[in-house]
Protein backbone atom coordinates (compact mmCIF):
# COMPACT_ATOMS: atom_id res chain seq x y z
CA UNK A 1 80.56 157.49 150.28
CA UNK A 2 82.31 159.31 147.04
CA UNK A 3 81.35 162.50 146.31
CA UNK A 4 83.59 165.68 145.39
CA UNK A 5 83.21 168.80 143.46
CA UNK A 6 86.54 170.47 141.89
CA UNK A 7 86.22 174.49 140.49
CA UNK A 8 84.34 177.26 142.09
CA UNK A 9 81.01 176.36 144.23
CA UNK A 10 79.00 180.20 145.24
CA UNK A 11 78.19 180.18 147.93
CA UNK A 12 74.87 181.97 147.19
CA UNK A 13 72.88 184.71 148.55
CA UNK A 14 69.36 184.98 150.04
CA UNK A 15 67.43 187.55 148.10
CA UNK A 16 65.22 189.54 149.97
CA UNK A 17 62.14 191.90 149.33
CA UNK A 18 62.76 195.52 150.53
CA UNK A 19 60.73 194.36 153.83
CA UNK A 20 63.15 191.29 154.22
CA UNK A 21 60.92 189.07 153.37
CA UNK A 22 61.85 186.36 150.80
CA UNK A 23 62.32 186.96 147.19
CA UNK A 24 62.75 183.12 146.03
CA UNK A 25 61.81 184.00 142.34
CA UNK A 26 64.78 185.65 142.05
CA UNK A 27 66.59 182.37 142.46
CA UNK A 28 66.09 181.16 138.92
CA UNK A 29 68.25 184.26 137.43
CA UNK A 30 70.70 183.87 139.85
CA UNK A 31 71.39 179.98 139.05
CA UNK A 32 71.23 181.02 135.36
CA UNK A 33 73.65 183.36 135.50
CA UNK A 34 75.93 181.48 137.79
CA UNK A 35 75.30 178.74 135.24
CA UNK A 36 76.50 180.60 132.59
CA UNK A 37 79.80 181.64 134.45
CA UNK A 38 81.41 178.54 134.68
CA UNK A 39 80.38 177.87 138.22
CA UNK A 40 80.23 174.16 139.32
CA UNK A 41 78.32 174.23 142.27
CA UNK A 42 75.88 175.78 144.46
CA UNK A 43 76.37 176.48 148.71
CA UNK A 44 72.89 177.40 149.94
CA UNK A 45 71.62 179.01 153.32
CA UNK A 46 75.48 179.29 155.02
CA UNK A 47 77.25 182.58 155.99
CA UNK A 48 76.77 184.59 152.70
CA UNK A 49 73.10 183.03 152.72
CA UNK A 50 72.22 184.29 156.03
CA UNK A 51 71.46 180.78 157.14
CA UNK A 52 71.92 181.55 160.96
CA UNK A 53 69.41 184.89 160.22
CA UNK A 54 66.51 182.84 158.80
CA UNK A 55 63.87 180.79 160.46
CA UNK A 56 63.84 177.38 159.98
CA UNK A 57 61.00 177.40 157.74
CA UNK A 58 62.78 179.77 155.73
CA UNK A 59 65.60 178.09 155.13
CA UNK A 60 63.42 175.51 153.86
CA UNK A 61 61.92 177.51 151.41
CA UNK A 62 65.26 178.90 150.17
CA UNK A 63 67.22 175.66 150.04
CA UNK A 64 64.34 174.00 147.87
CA UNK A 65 63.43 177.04 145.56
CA UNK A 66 67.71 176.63 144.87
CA UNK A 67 67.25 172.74 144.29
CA UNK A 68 64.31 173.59 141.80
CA UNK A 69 66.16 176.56 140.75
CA UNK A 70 69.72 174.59 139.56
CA UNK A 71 67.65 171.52 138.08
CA UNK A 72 70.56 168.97 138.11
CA UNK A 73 72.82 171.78 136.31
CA UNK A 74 75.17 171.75 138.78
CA UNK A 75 74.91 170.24 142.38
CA UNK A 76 73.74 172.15 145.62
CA UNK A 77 74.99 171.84 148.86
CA UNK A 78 72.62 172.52 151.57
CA UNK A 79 74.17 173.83 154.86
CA UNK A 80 72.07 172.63 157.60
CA UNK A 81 73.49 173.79 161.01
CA UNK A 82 71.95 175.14 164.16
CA UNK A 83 72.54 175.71 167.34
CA UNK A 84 69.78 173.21 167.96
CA UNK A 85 70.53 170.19 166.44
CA UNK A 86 66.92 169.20 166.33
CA UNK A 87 66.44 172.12 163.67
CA UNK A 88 69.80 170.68 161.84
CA UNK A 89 68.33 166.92 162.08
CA UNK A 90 65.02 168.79 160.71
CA UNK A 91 66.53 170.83 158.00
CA UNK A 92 69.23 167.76 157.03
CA UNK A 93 66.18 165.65 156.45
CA UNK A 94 64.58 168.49 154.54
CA UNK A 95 67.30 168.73 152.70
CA UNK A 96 67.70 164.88 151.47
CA UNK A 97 64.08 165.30 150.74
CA UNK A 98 64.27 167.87 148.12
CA UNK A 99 66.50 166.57 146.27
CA UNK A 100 69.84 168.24 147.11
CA UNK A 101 73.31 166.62 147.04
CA UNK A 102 74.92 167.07 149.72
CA UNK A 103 74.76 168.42 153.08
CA UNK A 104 77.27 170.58 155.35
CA UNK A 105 76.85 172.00 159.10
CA UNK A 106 78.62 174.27 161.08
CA UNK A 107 79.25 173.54 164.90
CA UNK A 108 76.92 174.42 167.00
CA UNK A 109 77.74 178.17 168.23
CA UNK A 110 76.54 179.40 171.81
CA UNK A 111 76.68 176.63 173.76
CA UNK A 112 80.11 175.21 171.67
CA UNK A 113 81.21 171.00 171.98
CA UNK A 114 84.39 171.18 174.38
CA UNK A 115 86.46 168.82 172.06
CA UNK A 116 86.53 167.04 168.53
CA UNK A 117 84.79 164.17 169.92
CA UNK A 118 81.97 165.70 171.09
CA UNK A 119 82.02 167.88 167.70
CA UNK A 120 81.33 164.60 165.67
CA UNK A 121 78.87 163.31 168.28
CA UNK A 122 77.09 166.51 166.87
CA UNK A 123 77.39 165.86 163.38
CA UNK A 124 76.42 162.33 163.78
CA UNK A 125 73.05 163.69 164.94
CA UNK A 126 72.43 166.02 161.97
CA UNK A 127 74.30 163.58 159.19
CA UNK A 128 72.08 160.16 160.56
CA UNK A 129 68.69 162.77 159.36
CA UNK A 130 70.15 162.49 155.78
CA UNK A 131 72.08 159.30 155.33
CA UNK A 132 72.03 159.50 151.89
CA UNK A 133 73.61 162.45 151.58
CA UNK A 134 77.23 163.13 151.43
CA UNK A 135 78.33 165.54 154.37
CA UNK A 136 80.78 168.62 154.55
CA UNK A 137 81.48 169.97 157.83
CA UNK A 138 81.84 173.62 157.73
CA UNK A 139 84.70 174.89 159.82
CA UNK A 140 84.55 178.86 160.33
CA UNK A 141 86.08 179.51 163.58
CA UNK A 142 85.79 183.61 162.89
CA UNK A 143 82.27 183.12 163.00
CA UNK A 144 81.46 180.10 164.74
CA UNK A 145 84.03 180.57 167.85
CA UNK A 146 84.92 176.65 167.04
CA UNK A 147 88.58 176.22 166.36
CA UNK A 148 89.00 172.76 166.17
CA UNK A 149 92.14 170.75 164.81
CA UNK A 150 90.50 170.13 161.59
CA UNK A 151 92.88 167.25 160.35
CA UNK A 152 92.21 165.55 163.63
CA UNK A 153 88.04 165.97 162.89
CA UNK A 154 88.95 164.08 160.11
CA UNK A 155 90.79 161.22 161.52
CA UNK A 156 87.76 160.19 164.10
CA UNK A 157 85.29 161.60 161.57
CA UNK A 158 85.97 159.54 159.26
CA UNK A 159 85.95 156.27 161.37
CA UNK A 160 82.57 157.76 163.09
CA UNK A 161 80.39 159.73 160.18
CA UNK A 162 79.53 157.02 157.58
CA UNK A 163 78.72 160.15 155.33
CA UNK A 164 81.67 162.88 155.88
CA UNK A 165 82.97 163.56 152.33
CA UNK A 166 84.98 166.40 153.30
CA UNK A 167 85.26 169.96 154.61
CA UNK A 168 84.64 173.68 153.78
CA UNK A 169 87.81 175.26 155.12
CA UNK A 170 87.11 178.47 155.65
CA UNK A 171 90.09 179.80 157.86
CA UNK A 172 93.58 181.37 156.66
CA UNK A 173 95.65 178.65 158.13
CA UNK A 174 97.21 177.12 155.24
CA UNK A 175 99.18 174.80 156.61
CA UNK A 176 96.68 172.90 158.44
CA UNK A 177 94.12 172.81 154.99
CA UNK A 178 97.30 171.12 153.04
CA UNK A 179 97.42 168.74 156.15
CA UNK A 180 93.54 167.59 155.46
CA UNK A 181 93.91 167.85 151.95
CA UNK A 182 96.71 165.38 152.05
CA UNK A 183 95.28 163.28 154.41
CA UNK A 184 94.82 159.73 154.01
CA UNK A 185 96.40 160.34 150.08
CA UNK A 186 93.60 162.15 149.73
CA UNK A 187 90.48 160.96 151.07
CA UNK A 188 88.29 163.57 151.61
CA UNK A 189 87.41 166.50 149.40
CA UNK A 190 88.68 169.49 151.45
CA UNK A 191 87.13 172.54 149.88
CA UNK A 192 88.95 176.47 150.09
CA UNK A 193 86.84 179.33 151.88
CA UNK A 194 89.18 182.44 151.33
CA UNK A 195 88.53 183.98 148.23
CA UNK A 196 91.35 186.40 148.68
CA UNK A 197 93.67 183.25 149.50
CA UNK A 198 92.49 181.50 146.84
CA UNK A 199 96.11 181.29 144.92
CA UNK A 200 98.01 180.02 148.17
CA UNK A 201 95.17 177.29 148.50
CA UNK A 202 95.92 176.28 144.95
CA UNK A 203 99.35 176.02 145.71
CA UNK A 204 99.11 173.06 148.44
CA UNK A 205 96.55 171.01 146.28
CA UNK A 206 93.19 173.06 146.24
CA UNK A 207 90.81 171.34 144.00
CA UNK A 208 87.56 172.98 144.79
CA UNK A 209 86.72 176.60 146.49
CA UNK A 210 83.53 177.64 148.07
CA UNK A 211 83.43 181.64 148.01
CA UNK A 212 81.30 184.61 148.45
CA UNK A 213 83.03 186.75 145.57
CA UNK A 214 82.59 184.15 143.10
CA UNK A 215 79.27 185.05 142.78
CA UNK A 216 81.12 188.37 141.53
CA UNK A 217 84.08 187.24 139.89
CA UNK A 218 83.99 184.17 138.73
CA UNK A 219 86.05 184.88 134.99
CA UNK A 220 88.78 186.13 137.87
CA UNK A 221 88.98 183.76 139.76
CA UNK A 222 88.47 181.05 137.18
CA UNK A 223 91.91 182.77 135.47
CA UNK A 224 93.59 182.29 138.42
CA UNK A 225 93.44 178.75 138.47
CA UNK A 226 93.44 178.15 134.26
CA UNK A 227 97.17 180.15 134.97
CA UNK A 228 97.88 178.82 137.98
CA UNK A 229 97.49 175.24 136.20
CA UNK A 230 99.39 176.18 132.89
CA UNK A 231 102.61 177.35 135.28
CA UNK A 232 101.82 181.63 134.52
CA UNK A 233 102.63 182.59 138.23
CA UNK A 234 103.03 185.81 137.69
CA UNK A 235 99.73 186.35 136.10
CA UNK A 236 97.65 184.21 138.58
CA UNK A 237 99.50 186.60 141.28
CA UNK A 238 98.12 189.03 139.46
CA UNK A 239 94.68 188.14 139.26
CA UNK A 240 94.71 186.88 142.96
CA UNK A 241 95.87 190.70 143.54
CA UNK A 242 93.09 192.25 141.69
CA UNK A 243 90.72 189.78 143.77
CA UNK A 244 92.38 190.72 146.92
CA UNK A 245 91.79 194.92 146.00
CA UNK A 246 87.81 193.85 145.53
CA UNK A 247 87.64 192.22 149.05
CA UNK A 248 89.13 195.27 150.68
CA UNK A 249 87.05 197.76 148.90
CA UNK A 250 84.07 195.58 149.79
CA UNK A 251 85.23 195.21 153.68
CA UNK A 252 85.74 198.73 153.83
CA UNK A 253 81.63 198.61 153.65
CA UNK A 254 80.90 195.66 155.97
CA UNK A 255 81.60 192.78 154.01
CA UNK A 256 78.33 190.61 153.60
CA UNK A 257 76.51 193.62 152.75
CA UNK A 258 78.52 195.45 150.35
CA UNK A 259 79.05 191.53 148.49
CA UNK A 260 75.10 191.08 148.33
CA UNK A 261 74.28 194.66 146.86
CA UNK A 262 76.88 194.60 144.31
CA UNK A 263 74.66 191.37 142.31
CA UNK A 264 73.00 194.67 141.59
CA UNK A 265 75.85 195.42 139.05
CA UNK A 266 74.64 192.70 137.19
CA UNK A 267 71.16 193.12 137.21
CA UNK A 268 70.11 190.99 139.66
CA UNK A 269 69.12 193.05 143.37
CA UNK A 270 69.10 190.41 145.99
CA UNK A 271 67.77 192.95 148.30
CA UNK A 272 68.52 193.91 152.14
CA UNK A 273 70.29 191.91 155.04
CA UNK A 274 68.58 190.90 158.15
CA UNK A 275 69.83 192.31 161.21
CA UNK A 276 72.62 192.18 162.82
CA UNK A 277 73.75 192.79 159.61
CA UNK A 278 73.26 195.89 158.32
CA UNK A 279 72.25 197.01 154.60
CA UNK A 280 74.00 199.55 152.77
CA UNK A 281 72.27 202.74 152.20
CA UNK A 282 71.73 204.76 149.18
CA UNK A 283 75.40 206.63 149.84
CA UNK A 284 77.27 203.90 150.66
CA UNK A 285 76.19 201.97 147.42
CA UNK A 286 77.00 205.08 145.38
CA UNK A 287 80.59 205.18 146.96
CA UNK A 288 80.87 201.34 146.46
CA UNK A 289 80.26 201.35 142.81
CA UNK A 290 82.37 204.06 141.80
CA UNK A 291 85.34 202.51 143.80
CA UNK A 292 84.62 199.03 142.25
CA UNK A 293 84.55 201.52 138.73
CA UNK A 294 88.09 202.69 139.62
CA UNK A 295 89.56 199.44 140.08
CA UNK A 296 88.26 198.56 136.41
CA UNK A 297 86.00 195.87 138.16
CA UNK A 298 83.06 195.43 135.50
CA UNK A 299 85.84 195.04 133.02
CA UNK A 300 87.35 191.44 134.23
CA UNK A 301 84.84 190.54 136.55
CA UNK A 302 82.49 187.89 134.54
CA UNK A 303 82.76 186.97 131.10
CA UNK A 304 80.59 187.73 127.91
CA UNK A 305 79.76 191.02 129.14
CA UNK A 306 78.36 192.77 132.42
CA UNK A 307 74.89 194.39 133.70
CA UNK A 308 74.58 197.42 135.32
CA UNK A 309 72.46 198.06 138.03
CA UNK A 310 69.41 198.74 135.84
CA UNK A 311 69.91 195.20 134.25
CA UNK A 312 71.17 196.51 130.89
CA UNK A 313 74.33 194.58 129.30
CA UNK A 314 77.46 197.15 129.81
């Protein structure tokens, strides 16, 4: 099975009513405006989603209302895992029969598989519900507590998983994402995770990046690689800087939640987080913006203008 995506894929946010519940009309705006940016693909119901927050009928909901939402614009990638894998068989299925393009699971993440092989005997459970579907596995070991040796996933992967197109990479460990990239002259579409790495990923043969912030920045980040690829080092470093003085600003308020209010700066409130994560309040978001302000951030963060917070062009 081909299938590979090169540029920036968002990995996009769940918007929520003030009483958590779903706000799936907001979905349209959000594609169209991602649309509009340059973006070239959609990652639905993962980290930055809130996947492992939602029910299963939510996630449902969300990844078709996204499908509907992008209308063959650009493709979506519906991540699918569980800790059950009868939910990610149930959800993969879902997923194939919505439409979407592709599919991606994390490991399972209380009870974790012991070894690589029992990793893909995992994935061949949730990838045989949608066979028609090209499959990423997502590897977040921060999160998931599954540090695998990716390039060796790969290997019996791709011998075992009819559908495994590649992997979302989203670990700081370099070295062993130019191993999978390189692997097999380039067999599977390995895609980058760290927005702040973004430049070093480029670097060892990045092609494609899945990232929370480039639902923020996407005329930054899409300069890094337009200068990475015409030889301007010094101003892809940079850019990559700037990007990297963002993520700490935005980790200084919890990460996840400071990334999801600020689609308020451009008119477009995706609303709280669902515990364990916790929402900024009123200060915090005050705080946020004017630090974003002193960094210049509504200035190079999109292109053809900005919103405030009010939805007014800036």
């Amino acid at each position: 099975m081909k299938f590979r995506i090169e540029g920036l894929v968002a990995a996009a946010f769940t918007p929520m009513h003030g009483d958590g519940t779903l706000r799936l009309e907001l979905t349209e705006p959000i594609v169209d405006h991602l649309v509009e940016q340059g973006i070239r693909g959609l990652y639905v119901c993962g980290s930055t989603g809130e996947g492992p927050l939602l029910t299963t009928e939510e996630r449902k909901a969300t990844a078709a209302a996204y499908v509907q939402a992008a209308a063959g614009r650009l493709p979506v990638i519906v991540q699918v895992g569980h800790s059950s894998l009868r939910e990610a068989r149930t959800l993969a299925a879902h997923a194939q029969a919505i439409g979407a393009d592709a599919v991606s699971a994390v490991a399972p993440y209380y009870f974790k598989p012991d070894s690589v092989r029992t990793l893909i005997d995992c994935m061949a459970e949730i990838t045989s519900a949608a066979p028609q579907l090209p499959f990423y596995y997502y590897h977040i070991p921060a999160l998931s507590g599954v540090g695998v040796d990716v390039l060796e996933f790969l290997r019996e992967g791709g011998r075992r998983l009819p559908t495994l197109v590649g992997v979302k990479y989203t670990a700081p460990t370099v070295f062993e994402f130019q191993a999978c990239v390189e692997f097999d002259v380039g067999r599977f579409d390995v895609l980058f995770g760290c927005d702040e790495m973004l430049l070093a990923a480029l670097a060892v043969g990045a092609r494609g990046a899945v990232g929370t912030t480039y639902n923020l920045a996407p005329a930054l980040y899409g300069k890094i690689i337009d200068r990475f690829e015409a030889g301007d080092l010094a101003e892809a470093r940079r850019c990559q800087a700037l990007a990297v003085e963002m993520v700490r600003i935005m980790v200084r308020y919890r990460g996840q939640p400071a990334f999801k209010a600020a689609m308020k700066l451009f008119g477009l409130d995706c609303g709280p987080n669902r515990l364990p994560l916790r929402s900024l309040q009123p200060d915090e978001w005050e705080k946020l913006r004017t630090e974003l302000a002193a960094i210049g951030f509504l200035d190079w963060a999109t292109s053809g203008g900005t919103r405030n917070e009010n939805g007014n062009m800036g």
